[in-house]
Protein backbone atom coordinates (compact mmCIF):
# COMPACT_ATOMS: atom_id res chain seq x y z
CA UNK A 1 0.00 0.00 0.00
CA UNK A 2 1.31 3.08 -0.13
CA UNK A 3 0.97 6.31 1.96
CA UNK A 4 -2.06 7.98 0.52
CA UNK A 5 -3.97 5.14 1.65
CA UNK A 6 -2.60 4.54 4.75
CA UNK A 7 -3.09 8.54 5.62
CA UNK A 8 -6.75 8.31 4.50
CA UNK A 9 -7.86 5.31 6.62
CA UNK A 10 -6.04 6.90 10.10
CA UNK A 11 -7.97 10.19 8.78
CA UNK A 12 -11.04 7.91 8.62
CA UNK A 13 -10.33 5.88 12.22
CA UNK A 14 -9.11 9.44 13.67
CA UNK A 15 -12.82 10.86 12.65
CA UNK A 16 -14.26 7.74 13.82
CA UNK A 17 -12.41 7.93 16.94
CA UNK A 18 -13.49 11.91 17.83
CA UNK A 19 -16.96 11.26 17.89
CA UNK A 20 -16.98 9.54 21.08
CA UNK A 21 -15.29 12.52 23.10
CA UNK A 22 -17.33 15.41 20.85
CA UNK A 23 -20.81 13.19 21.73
CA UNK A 24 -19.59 12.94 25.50
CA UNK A 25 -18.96 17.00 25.76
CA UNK A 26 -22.41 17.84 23.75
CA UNK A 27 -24.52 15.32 25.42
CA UNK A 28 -22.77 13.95 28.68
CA UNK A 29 -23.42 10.54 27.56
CA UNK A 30 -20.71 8.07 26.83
CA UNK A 31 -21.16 6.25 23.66
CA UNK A 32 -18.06 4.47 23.15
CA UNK A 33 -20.08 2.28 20.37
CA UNK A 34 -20.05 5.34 18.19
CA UNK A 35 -16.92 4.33 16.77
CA UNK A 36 -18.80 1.59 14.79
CA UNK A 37 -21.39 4.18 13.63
CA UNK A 38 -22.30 6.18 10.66
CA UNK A 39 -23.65 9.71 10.91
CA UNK A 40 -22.08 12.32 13.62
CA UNK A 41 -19.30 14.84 13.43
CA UNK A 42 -17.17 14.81 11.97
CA UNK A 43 -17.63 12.75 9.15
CA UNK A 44 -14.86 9.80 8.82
CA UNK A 45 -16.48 9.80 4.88
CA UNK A 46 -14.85 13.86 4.23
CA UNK A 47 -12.10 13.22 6.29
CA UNK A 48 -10.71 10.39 4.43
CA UNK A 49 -11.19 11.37 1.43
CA UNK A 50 -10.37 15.04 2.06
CA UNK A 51 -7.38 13.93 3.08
CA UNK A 52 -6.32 11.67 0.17
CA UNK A 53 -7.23 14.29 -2.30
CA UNK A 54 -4.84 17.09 -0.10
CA UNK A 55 -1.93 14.17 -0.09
CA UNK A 56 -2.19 14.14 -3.46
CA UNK A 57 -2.33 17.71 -4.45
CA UNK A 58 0.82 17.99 -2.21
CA UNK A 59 2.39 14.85 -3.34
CA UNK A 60 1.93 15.03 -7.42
CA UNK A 61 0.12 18.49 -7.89
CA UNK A 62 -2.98 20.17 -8.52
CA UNK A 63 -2.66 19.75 -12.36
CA UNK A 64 -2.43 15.89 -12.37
CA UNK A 65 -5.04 13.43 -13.26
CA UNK A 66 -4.81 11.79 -9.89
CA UNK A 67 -5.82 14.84 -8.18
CA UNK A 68 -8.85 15.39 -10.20
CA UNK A 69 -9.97 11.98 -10.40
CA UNK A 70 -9.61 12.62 -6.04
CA UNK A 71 -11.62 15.69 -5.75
CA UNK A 72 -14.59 14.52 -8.48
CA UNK A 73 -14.90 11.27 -5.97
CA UNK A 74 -14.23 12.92 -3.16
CA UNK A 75 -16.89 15.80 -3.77
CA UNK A 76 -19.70 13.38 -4.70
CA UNK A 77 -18.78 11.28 -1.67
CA UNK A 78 -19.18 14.20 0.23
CA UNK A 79 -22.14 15.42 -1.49
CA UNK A 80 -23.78 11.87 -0.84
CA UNK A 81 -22.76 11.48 2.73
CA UNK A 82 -24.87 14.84 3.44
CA UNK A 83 -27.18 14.27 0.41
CA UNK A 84 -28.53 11.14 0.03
CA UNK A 85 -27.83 9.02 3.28
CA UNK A 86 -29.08 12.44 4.82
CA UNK A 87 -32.56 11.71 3.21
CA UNK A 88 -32.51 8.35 3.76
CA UNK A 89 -31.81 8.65 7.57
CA UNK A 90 -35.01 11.19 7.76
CA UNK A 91 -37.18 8.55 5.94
CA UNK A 92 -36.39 5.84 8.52
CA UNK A 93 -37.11 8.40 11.03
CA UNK A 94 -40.81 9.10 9.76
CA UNK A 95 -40.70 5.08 9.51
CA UNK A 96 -40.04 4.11 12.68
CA UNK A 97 -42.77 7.09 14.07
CA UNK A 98 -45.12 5.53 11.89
CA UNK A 99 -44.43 2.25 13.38
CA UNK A 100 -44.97 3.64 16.79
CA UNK A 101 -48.33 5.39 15.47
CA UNK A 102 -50.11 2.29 14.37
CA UNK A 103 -49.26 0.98 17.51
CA UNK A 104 -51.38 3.55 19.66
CA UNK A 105 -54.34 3.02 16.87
CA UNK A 106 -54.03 -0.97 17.63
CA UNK A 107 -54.06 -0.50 21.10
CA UNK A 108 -57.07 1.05 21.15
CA UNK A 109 -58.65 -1.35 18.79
CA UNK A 110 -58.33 -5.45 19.68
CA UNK A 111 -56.52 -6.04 16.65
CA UNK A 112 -52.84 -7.06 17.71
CA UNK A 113 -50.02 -5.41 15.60
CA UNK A 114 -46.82 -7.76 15.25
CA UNK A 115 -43.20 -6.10 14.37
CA UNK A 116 -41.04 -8.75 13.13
CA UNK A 117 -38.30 -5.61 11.49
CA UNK A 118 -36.40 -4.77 13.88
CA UNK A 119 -36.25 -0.87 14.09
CA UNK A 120 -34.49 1.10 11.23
CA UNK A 121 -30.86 3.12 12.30
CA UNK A 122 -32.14 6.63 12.49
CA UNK A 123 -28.84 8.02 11.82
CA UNK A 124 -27.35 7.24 8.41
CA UNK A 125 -26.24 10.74 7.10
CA UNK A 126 -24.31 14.14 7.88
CA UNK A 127 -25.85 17.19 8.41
CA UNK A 128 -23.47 19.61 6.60
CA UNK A 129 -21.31 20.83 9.06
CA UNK A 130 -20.18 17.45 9.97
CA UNK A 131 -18.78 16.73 6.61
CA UNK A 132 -17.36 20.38 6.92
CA UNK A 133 -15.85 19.48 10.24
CA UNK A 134 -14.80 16.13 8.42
CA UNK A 135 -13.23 17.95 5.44
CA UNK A 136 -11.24 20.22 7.64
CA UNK A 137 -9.97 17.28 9.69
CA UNK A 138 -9.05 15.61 6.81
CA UNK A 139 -7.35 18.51 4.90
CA UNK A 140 -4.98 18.74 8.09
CA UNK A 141 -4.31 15.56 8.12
CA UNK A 142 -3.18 15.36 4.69
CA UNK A 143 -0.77 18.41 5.33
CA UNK A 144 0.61 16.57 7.95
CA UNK A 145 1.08 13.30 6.59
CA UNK A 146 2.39 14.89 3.53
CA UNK A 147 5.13 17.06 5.62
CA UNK A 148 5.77 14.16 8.12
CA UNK A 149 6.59 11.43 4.69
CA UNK A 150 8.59 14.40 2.63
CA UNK A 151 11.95 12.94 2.07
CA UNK A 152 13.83 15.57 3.09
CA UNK A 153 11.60 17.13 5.71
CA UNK A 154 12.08 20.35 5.65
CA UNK A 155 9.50 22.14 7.29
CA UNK A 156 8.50 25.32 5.87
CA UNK A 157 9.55 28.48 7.30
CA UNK A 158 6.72 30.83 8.73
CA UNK A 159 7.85 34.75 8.86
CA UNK A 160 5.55 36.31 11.22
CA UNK A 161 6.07 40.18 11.23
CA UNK A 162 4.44 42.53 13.79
């Protein structure tokens, strides 16, 4: 394998791995299963490939064919992550409420309602700012990984004047 991939999955894990401490200081609930999940901030679906397509531009340049076929699959990744899986997540919702609905109607009648599905994942997508949040996290990890692999490793030289 080589670096680019190896970057993008930590990126991925890394995203994966802040949702339990970002759920924990928004809700005070520990959730370490979260880690196994899909949906929350930030999306592990930017940040990898956010930061494959920054390794890239950094390793071989904007104006290479790798780099565009990155961002084209990285942006409709994106744009499905938020997009589609978004939708999809607020369908199951509505589902699963309608579920709970025809239960209170079948109470009240003596027809008995059976549920053999077991209840739909409400959480499938990203609202937008958590594939923002992903994309930034993945963009810095793809400056790092691309400084910390540079064969000669010179770090660039910030000139801060006042």
């Amino acid at each position: 394998m080589n670096k680019a991939v190896y970057l993008a999955l930590f990126s991925i894990g890394l995203a994966q791995g802040l949702k339990i401490p970002l759920h924990f200081f928004k809700k005070k609930e520990w959730r370490p299963d979260l880690f196994f999940g899909t949906g929350g901030m930030p999306s592990s679906h930017s940040a990898g490939v956010s930061t494959l397509t920054t390794y890239i531009a950094l390793k071989r340049g904007v104006p290479t064919m790798d780099f565009a076929l990155s961002l084209i699959y990285g942006l409709i990744v994106m744009y499905d992550a938020q997009g589609v899986r978004r939708q999809a997540g607020e369908l199951t919702l509505k589902v699963n409420s309608m579920n709970e609905l025809i239960e209170k109607i079948q109470k009240n009648e003596s027809v008995e309602f059976k549920q053999d599905a077991p209840k739909l994942k409400e959480v499938l997508g990203h609202k937008p700012e958590e594939v923002i949040g992903g994309a930034l996290l993945g963009v810095l990890v793809g400056i790092a990984g691309h400084l910390a692999t540079k064969k000669d490793r010179k770090w660039p030289k910030i000139k801060v004047r006042f």
